[in-house]
PDB file of N, CA and C in Angstrom:
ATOM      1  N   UNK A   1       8.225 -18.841  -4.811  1.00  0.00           N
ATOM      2  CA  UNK A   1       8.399 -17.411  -4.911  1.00  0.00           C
ATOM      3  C   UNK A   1       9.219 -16.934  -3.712  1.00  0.00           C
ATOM      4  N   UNK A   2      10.253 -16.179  -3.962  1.00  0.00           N
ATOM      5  CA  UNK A   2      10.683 -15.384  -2.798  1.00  0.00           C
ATOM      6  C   UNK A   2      10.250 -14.664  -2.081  1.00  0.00           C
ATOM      7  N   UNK A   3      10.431 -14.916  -0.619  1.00  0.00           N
ATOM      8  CA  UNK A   3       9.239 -13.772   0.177  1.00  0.00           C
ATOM      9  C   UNK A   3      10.208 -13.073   0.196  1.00  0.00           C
ATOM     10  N   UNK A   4       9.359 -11.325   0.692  1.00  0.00           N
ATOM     11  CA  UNK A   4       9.992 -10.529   0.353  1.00  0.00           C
ATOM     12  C   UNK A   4       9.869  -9.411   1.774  1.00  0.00           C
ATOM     13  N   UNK A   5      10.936  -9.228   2.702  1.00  0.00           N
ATOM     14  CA  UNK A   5      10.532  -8.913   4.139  1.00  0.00           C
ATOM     15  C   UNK A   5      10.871  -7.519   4.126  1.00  0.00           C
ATOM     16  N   UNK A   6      10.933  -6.851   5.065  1.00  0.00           N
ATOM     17  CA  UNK A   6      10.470  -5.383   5.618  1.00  0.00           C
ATOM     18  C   UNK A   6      11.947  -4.821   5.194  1.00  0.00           C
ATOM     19  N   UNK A   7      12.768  -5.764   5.263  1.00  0.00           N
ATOM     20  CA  UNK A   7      14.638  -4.816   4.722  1.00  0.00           C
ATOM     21  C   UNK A   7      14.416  -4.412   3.366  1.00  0.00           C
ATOM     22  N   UNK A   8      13.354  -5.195   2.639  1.00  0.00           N
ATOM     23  CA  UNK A   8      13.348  -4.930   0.755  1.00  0.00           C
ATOM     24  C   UNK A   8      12.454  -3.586   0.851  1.00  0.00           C
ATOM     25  N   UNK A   9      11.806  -3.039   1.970  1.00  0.00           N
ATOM     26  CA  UNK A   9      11.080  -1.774   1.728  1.00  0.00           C
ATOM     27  C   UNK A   9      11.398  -0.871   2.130  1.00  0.00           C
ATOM     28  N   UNK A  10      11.222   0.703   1.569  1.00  0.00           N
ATOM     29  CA  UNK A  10      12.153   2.063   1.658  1.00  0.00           C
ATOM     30  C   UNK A  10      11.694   2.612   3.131  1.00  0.00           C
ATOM     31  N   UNK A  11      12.701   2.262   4.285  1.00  0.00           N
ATOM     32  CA  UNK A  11      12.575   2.616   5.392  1.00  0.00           C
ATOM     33  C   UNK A  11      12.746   4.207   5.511  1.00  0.00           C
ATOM     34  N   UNK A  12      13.468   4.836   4.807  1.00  0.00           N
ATOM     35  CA  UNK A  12      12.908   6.386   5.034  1.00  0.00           C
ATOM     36  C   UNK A  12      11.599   6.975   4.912  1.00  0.00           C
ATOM     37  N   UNK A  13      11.174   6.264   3.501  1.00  0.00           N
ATOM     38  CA  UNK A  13       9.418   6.688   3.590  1.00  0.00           C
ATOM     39  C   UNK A  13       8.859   6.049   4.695  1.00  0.00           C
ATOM     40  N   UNK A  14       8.751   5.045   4.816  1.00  0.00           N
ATOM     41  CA  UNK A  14       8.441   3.978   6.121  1.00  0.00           C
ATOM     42  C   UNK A  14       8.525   4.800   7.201  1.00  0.00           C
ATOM     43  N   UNK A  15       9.748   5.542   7.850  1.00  0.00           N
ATOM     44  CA  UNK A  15       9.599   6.221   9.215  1.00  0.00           C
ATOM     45  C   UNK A  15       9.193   7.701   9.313  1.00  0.00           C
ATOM     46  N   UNK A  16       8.983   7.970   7.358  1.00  0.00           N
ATOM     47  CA  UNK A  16       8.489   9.423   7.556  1.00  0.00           C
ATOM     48  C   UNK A  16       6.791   9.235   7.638  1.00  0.00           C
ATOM     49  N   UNK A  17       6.010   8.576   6.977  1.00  0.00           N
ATOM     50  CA  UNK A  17       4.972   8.141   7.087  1.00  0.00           C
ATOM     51  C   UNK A  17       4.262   7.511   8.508  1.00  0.00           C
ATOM     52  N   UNK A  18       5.091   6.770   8.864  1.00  0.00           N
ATOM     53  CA  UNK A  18       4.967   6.395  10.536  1.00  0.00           C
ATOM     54  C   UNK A  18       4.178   7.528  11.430  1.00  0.00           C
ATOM     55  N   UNK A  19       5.236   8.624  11.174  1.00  0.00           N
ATOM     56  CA  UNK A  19       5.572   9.571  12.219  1.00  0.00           C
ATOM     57  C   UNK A  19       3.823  10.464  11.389  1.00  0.00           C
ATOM     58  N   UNK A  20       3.597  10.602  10.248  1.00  0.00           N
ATOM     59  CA  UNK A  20       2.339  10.966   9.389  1.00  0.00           C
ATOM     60  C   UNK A  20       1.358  10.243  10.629  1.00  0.00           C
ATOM     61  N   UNK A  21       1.329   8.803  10.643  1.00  0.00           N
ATOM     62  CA  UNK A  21       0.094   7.845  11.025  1.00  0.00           C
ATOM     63  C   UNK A  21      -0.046   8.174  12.533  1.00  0.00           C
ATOM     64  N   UNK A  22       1.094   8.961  13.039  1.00  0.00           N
ATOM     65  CA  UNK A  22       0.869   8.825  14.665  1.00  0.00           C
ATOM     66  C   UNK A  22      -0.048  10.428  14.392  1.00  0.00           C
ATOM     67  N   UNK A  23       0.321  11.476  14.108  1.00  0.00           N
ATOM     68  CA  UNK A  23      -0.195  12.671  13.681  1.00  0.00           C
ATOM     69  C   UNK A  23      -1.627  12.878  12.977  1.00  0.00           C
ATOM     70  N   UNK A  24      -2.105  11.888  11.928  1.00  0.00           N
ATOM     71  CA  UNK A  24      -3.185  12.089  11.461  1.00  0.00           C
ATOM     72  C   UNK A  24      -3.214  10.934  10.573  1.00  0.00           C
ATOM     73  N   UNK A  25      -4.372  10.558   9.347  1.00  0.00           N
ATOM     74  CA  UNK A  25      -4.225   9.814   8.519  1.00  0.00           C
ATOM     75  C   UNK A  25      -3.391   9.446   7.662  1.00  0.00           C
ATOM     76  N   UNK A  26      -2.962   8.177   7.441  1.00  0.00           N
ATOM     77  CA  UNK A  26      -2.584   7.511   6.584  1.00  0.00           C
ATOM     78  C   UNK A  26      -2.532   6.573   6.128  1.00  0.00           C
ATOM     79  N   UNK A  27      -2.048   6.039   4.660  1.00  0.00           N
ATOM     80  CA  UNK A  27      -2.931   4.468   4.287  1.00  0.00           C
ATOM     81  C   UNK A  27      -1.470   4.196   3.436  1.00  0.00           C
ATOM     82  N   UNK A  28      -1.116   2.386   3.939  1.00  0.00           N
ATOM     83  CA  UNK A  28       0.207   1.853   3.078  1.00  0.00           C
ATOM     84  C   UNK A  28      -0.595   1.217   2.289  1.00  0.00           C
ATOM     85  N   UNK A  29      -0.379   1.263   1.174  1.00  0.00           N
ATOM     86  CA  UNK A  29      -1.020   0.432  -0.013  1.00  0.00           C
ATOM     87  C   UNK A  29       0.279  -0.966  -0.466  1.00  0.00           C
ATOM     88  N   UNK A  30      -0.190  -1.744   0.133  1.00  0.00           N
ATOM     89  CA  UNK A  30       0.834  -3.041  -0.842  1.00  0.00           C
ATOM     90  C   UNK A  30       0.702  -3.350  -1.924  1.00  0.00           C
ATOM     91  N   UNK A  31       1.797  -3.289  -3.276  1.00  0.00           N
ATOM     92  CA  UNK A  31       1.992  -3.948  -4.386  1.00  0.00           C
ATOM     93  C   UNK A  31       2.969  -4.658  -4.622  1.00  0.00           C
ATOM     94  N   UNK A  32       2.450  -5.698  -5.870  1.00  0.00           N
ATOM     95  CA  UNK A  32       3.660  -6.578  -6.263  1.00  0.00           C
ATOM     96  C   UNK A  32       4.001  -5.919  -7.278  1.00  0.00           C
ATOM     97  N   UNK A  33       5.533  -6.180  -7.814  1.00  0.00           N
ATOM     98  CA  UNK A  33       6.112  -5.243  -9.178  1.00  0.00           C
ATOM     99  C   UNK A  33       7.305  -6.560  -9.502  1.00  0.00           C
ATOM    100  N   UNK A  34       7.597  -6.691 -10.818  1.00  0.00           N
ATOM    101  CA  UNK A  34       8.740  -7.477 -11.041  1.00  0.00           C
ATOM    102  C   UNK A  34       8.072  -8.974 -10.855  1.00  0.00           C
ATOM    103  N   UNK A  35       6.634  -9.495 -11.280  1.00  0.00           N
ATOM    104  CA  UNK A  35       5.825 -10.257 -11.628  1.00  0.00           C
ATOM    105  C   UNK A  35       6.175 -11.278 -12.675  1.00  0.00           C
ATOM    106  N   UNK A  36       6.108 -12.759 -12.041  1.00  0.00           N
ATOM    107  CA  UNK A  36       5.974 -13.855 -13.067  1.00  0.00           C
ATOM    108  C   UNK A  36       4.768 -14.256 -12.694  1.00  0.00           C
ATOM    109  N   UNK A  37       3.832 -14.153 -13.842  1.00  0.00           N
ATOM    110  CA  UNK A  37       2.482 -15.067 -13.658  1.00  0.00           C
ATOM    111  C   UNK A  37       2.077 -16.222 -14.946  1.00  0.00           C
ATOM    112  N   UNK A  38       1.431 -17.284 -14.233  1.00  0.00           N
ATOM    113  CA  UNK A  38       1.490 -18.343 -15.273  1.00  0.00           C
ATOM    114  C   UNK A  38      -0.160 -18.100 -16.293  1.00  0.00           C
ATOM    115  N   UNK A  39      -0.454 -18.824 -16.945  1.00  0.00           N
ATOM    116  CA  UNK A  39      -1.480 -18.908 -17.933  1.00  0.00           C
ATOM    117  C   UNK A  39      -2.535 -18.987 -16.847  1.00  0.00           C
ATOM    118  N   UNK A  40      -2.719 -19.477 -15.474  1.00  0.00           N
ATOM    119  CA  UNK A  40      -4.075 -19.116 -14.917  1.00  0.00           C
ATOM    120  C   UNK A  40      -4.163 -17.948 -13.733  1.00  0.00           C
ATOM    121  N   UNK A  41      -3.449 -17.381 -14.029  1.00  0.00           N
ATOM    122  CA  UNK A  41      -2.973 -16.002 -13.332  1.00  0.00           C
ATOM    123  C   UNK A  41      -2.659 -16.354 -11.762  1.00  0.00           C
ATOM    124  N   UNK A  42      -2.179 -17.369 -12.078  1.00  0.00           N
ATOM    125  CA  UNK A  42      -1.158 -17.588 -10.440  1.00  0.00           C
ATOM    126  C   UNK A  42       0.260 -17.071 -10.369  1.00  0.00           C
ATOM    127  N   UNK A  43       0.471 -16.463  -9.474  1.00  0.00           N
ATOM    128  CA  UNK A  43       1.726 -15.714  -9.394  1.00  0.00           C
ATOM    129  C   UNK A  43       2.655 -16.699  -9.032  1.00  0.00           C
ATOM    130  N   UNK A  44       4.125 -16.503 -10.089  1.00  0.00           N
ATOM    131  CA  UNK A  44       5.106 -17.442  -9.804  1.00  0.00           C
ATOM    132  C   UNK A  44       6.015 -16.388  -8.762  1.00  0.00           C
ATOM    133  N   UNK A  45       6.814 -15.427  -9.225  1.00  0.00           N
ATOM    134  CA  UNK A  45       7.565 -14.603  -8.375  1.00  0.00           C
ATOM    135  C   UNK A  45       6.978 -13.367  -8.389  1.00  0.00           C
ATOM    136  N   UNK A  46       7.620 -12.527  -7.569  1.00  0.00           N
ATOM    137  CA  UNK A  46       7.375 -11.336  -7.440  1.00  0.00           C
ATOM    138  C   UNK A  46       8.319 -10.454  -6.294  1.00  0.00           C
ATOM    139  N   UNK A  47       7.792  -9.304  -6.322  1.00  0.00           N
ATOM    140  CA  UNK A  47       9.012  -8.286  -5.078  1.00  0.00           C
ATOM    141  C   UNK A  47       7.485  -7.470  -4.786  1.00  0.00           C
ATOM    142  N   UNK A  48       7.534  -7.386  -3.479  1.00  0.00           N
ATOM    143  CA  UNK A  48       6.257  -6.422  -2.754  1.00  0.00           C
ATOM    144  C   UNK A  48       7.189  -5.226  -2.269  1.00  0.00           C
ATOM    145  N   UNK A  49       6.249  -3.975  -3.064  1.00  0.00           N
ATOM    146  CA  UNK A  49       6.533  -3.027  -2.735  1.00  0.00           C
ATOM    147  C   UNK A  49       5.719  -1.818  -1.696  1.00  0.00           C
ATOM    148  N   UNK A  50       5.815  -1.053  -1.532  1.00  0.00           N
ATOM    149  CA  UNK A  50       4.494  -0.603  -0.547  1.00  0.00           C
ATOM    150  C   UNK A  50       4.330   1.214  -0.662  1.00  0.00           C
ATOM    151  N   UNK A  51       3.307   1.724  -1.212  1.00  0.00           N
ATOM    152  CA  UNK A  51       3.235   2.887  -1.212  1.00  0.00           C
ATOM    153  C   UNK A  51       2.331   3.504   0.089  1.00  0.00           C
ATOM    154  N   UNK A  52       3.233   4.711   0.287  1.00  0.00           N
ATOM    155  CA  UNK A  52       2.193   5.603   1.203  1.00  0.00           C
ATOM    156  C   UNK A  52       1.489   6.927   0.790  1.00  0.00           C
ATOM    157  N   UNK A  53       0.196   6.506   1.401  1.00  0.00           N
ATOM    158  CA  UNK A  53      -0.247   8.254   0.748  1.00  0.00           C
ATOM    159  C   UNK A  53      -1.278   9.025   2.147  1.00  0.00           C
ATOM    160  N   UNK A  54      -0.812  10.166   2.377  1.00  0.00           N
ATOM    161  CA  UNK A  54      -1.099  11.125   3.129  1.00  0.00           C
ATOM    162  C   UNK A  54      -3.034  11.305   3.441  1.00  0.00           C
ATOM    163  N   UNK A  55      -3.072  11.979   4.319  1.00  0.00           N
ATOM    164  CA  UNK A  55      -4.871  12.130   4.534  1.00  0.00           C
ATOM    165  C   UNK A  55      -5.387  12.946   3.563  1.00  0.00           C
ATOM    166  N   UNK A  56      -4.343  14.135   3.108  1.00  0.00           N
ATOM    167  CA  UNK A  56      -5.129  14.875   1.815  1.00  0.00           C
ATOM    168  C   UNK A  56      -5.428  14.015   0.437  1.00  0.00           C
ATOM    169  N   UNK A  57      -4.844  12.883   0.430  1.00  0.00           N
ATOM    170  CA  UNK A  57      -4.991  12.293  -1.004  1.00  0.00           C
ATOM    171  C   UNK A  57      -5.487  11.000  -0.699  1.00  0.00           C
ATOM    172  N   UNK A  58      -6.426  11.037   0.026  1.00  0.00           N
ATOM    173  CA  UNK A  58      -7.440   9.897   0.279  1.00  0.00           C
ATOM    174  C   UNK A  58      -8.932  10.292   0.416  1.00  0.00           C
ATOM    175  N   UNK A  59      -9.287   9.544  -0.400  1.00  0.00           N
ATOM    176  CA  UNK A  59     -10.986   9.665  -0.762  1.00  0.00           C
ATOM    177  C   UNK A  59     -11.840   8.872  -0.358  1.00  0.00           C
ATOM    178  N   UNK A  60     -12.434   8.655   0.746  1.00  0.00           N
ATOM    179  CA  UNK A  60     -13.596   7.692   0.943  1.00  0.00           C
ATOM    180  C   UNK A  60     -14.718   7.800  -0.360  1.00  0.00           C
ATOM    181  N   UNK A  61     -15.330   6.880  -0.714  1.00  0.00           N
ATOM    182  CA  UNK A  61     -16.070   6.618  -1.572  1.00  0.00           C
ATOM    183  C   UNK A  61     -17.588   5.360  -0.895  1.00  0.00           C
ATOM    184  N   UNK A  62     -17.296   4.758  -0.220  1.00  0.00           N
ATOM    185  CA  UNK A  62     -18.288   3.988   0.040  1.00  0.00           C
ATOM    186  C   UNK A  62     -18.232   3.631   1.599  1.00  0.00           C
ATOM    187  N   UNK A  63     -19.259   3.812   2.627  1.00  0.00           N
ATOM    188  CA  UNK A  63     -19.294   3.128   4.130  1.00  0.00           C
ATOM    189  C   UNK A  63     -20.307   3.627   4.684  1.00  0.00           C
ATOM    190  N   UNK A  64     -20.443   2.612   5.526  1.00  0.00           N
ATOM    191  CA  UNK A  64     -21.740   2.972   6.304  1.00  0.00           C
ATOM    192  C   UNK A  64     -21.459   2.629   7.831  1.00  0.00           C
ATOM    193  N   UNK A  65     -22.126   3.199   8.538  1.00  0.00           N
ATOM    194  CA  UNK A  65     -21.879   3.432  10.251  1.00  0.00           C
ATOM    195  C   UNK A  65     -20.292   3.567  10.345  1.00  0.00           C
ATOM    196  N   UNK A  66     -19.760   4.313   9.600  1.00  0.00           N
ATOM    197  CA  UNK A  66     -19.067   5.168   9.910  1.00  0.00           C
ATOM    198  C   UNK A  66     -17.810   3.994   9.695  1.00  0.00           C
ATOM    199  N   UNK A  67     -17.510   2.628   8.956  1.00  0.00           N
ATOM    200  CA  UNK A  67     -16.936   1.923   7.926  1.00  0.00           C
ATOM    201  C   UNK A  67     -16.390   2.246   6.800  1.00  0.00           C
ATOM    202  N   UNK A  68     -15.406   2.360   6.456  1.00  0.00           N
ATOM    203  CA  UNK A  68     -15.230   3.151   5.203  1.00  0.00           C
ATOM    204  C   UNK A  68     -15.000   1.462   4.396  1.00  0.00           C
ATOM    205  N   UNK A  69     -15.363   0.843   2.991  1.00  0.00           N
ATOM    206  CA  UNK A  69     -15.135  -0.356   2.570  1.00  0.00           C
ATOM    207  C   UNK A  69     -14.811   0.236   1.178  1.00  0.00           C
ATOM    208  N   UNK A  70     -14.186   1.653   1.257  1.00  0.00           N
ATOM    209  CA  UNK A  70     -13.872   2.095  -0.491  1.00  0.00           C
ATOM    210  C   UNK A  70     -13.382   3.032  -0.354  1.00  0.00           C
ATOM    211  N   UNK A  71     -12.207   3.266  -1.139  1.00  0.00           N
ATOM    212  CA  UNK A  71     -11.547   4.494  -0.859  1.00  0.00           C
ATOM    213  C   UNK A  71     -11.064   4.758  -2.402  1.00  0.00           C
ATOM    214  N   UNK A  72     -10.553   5.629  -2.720  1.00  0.00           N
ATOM    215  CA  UNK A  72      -9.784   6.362  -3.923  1.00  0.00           C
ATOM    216  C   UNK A  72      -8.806   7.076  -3.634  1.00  0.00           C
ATOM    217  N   UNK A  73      -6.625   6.655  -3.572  1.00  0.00           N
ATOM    218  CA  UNK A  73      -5.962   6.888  -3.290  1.00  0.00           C
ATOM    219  C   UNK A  73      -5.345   7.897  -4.946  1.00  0.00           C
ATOM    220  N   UNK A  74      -4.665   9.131  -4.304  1.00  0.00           N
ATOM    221  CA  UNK A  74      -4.591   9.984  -5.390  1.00  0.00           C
ATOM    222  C   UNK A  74      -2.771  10.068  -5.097  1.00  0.00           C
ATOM    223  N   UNK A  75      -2.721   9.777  -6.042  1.00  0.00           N
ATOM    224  CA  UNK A  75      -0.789  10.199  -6.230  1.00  0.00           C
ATOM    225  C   UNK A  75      -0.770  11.350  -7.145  1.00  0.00           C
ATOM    226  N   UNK A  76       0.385  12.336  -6.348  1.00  0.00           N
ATOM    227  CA  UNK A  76       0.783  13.343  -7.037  1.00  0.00           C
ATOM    228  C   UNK A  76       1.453  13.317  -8.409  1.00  0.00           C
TER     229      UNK A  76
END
């Protein structure tokens, strides 16, 4: 599979989000898109893409002592 490094991801969101994470919350979510997988769901290729989403559209859902181990990310 081709790895897939930091030039294949949208550096404008990347440094507007940055500048988000120094200011307050934020969470990059990694996905793969453009997927070959075989009959036992091992991934042959793929392209990693990476979404960001802001502190208003993040939901803790599960943690304890103050751990968050669950969240619910909301896209507009």
């Amino acid at each position: 599979m081709k790895k897939s490094t930091l030039c294949d991801l949208n550096y404008a969101n990347a440094k507007k989000y940055s500048y988000k994470a120094y200011t307050g919350t934020v969470a990059y979510i990694p996905y793969l898109y453009d997927t070959e997988v075989n009959e036992d769901g091992s991934v042959l290729s793929g392209k990693i893409g990476i979404e960001y989403v802001d502190a208003p559209n993040i939901f803790p859902v599960t943690w304890k002592n103050g751990e968050v181990s669950e969240c619910i990310f909301a896209f507009g």
